[in-house]
Protein backbone atom coordinates (compact mmCIF):
# COMPACT_ATOMS: atom_id res chain seq x y z
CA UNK A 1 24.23 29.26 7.39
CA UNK A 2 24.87 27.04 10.33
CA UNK A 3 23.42 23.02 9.95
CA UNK A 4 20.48 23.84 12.01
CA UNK A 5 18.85 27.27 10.27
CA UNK A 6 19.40 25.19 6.89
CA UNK A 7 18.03 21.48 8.21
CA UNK A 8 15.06 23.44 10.17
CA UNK A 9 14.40 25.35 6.51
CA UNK A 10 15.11 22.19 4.03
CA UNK A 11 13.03 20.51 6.54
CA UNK A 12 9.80 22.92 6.76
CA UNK A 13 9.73 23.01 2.73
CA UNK A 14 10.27 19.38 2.06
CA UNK A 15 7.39 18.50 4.76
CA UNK A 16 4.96 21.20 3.22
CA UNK A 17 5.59 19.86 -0.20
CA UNK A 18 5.23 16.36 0.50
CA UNK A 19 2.83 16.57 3.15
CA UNK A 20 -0.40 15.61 0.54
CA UNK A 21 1.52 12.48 -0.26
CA UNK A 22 2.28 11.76 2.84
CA UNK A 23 -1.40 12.45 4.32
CA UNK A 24 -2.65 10.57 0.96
CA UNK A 25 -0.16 7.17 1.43
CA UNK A 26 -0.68 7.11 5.48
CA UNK A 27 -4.43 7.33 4.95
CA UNK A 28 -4.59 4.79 2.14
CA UNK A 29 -1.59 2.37 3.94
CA UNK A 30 -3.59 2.65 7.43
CA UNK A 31 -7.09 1.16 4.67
CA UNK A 32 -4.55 -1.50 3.33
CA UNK A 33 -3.57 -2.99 6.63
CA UNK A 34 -7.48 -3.48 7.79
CA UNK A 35 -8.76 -4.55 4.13
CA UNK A 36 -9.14 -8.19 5.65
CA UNK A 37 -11.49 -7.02 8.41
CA UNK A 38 -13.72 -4.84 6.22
CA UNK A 39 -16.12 -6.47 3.57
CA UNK A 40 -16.41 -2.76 1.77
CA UNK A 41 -12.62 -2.75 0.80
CA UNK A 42 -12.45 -6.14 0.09
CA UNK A 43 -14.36 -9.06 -0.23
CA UNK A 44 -14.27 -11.90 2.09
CA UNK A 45 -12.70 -15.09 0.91
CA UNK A 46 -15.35 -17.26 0.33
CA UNK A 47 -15.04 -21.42 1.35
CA UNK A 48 -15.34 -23.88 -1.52
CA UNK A 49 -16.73 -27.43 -1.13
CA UNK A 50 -14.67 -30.25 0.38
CA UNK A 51 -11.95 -32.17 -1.45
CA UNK A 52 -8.93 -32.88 -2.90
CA UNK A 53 -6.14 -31.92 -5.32
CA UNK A 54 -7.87 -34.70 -7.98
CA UNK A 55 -10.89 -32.70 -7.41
CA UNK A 56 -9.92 -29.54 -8.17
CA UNK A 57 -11.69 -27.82 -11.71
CA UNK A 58 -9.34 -27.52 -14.90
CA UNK A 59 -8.77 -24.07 -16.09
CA UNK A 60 -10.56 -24.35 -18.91
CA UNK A 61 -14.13 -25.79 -16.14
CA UNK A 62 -12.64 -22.30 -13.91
CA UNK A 63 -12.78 -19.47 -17.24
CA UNK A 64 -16.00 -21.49 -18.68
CA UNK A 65 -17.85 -21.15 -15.16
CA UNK A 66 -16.43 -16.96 -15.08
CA UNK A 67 -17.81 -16.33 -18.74
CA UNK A 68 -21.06 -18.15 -18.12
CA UNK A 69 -21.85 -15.06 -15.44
CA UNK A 70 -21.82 -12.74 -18.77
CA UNK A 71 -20.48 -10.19 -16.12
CA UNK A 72 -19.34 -6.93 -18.64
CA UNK A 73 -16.14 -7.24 -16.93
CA UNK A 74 -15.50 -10.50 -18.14
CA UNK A 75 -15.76 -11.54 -21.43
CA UNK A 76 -12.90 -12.90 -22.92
CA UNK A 77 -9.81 -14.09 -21.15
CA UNK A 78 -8.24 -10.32 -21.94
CA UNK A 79 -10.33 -8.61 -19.39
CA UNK A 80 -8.78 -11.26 -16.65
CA UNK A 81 -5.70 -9.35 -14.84
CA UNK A 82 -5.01 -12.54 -12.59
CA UNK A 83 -6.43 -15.65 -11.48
CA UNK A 84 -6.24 -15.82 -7.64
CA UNK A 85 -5.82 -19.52 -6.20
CA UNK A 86 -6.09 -20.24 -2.49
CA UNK A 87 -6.25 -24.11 -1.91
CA UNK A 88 -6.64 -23.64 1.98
CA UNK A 89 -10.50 -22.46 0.97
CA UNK A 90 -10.35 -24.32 -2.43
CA UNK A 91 -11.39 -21.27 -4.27
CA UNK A 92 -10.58 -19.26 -7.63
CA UNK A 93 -10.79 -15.30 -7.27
CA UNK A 94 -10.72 -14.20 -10.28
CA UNK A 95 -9.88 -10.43 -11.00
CA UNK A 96 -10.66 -8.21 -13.97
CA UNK A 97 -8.94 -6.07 -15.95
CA UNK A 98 -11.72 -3.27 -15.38
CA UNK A 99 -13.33 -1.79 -12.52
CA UNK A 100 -11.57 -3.55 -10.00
CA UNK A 101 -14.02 -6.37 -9.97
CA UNK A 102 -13.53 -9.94 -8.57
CA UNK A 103 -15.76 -13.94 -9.20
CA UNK A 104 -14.74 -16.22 -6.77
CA UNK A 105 -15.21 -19.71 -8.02
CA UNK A 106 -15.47 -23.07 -5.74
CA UNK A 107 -12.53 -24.78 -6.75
CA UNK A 108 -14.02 -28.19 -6.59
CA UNK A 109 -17.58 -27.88 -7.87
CA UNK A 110 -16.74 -24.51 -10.62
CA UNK A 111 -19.79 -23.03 -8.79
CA UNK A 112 -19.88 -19.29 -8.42
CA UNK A 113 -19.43 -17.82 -4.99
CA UNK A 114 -19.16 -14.44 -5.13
CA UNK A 115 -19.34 -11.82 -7.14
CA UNK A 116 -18.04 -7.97 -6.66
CA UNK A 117 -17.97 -5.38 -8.71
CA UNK A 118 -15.77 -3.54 -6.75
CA UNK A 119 -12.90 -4.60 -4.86
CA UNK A 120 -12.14 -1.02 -3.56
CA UNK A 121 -8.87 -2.69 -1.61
CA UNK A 122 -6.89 -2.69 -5.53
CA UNK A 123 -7.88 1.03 -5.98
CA UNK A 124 -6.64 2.27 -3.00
CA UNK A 125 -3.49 0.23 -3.29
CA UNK A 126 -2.89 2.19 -6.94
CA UNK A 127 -3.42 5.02 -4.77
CA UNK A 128 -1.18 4.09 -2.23
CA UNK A 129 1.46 3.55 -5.13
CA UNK A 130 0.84 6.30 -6.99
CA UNK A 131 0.07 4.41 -10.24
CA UNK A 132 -3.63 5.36 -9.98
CA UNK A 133 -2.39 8.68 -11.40
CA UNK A 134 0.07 7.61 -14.30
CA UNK A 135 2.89 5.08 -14.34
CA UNK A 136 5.30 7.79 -14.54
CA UNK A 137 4.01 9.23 -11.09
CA UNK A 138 4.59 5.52 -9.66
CA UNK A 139 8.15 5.16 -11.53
CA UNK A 140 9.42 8.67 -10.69
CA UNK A 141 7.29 10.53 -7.88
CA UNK A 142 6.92 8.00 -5.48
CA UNK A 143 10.72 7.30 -5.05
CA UNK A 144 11.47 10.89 -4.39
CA UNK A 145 8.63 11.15 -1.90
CA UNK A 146 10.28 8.03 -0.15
CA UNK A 147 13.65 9.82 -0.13
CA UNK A 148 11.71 12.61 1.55
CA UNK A 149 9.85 10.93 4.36
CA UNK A 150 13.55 9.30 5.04
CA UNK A 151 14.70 12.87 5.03
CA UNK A 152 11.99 14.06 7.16
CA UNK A 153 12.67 11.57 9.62
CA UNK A 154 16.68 11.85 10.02
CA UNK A 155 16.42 15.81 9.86
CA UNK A 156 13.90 16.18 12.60
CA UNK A 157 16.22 13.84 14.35
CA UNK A 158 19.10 16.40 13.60
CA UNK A 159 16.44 19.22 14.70
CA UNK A 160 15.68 17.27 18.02
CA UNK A 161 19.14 16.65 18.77
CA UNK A 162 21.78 19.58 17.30
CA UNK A 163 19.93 22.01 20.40
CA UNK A 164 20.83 19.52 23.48
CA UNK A 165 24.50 18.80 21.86
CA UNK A 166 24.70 23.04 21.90
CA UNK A 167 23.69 22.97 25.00
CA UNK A 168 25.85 20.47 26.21
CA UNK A 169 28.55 22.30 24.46
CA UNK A 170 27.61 25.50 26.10
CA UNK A 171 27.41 23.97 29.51
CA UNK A 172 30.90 21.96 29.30
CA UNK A 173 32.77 25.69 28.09
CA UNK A 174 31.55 27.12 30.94
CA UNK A 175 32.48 24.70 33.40
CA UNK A 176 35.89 24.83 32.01
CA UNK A 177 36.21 28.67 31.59
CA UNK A 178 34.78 28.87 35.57
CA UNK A 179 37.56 26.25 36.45
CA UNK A 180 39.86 28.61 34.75
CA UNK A 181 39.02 31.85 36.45
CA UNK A 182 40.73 32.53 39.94
């Protein structure tokens, strides 16, 4: 089987195999990429009240003022995933463990600023990563359907370019072989 016929076949089966998690990673990478422009995949960041580093709330102020909301998502410092800080806006966003919910807290006053109870931007990006599925699909499947896309890209080079080298080929014997005739 000459590199072509079995590039051209590996090629065709690899793209129809991976071509779900390719459609499903474009489509959730393309979401990723405009999350900051569109409030339904992720919240705004809100702007806290004006001041300092000396006025910036304690930890213990920032989980007191995220408890007080008696949100279901938080209720003890276990359902917290991460704490969020950005001084630029002097806020807290707070993100739970469940449901892909979010506070944000002023970071000066402890005053609540905004509360989601979805922030749809870390579901897709499981999604994007495959651990929305299992861990083992993010560990093991993803990987091989990077090595894949890399595949699918340097094969359909090969597919693009093996044709104009036989050409070439073709066209350089017979120049030779007409030089060669009398």
């Amino acid at each position: 089987m000459g590199s072509f016929k079995f590039f051209w076949t590996v090629h065709k089966w690899t793209g129809l195999c991976a071509a779900a998690f390719f459609t499903c990673t474009a489509a959730t990478g393309f979401l990723l990429l405009i999350k900051k422009k569109v409030d339904w995949i992720q919240p705004p960041a809100m702007i806290g009240a004006q001041g300092g580093v000396d006025d910036f709330i304690t930890n213990q102020q920032l989980f007191e003022s995220v408890f007080a909301q008696d949100h279901p998502d938080f209720q003890s410092i276990k359902d917290i995933d991460r704490v969020d800080f950005r001084p630029g806006n002097r806020i807290f966003k707070v993100r739970s463990e469940h449901n892909w919910s979010e506070i944000q807290v002023d970071a000066v006053t402890g005053e609540i600023l905004s509360t989601r109870k979805v922030r749809r931007s870390d579901l897709i990006e499981q999604i994007h990563d495959g651990s929305f599925w299992a861990d083992w699909v993010h560990e093991w499947v993803m990987p091989v359907v990077s090595f894949a896309l890399l595949f699918m890209v340097f094969s359909g080079l090969w597919l693009w370019i093996e044709p104009l080298v036989r050409k070439r080929r073709r066209k350089k014997r017979q120049t030779v072989q007409r030089s060669l005739d009398p």
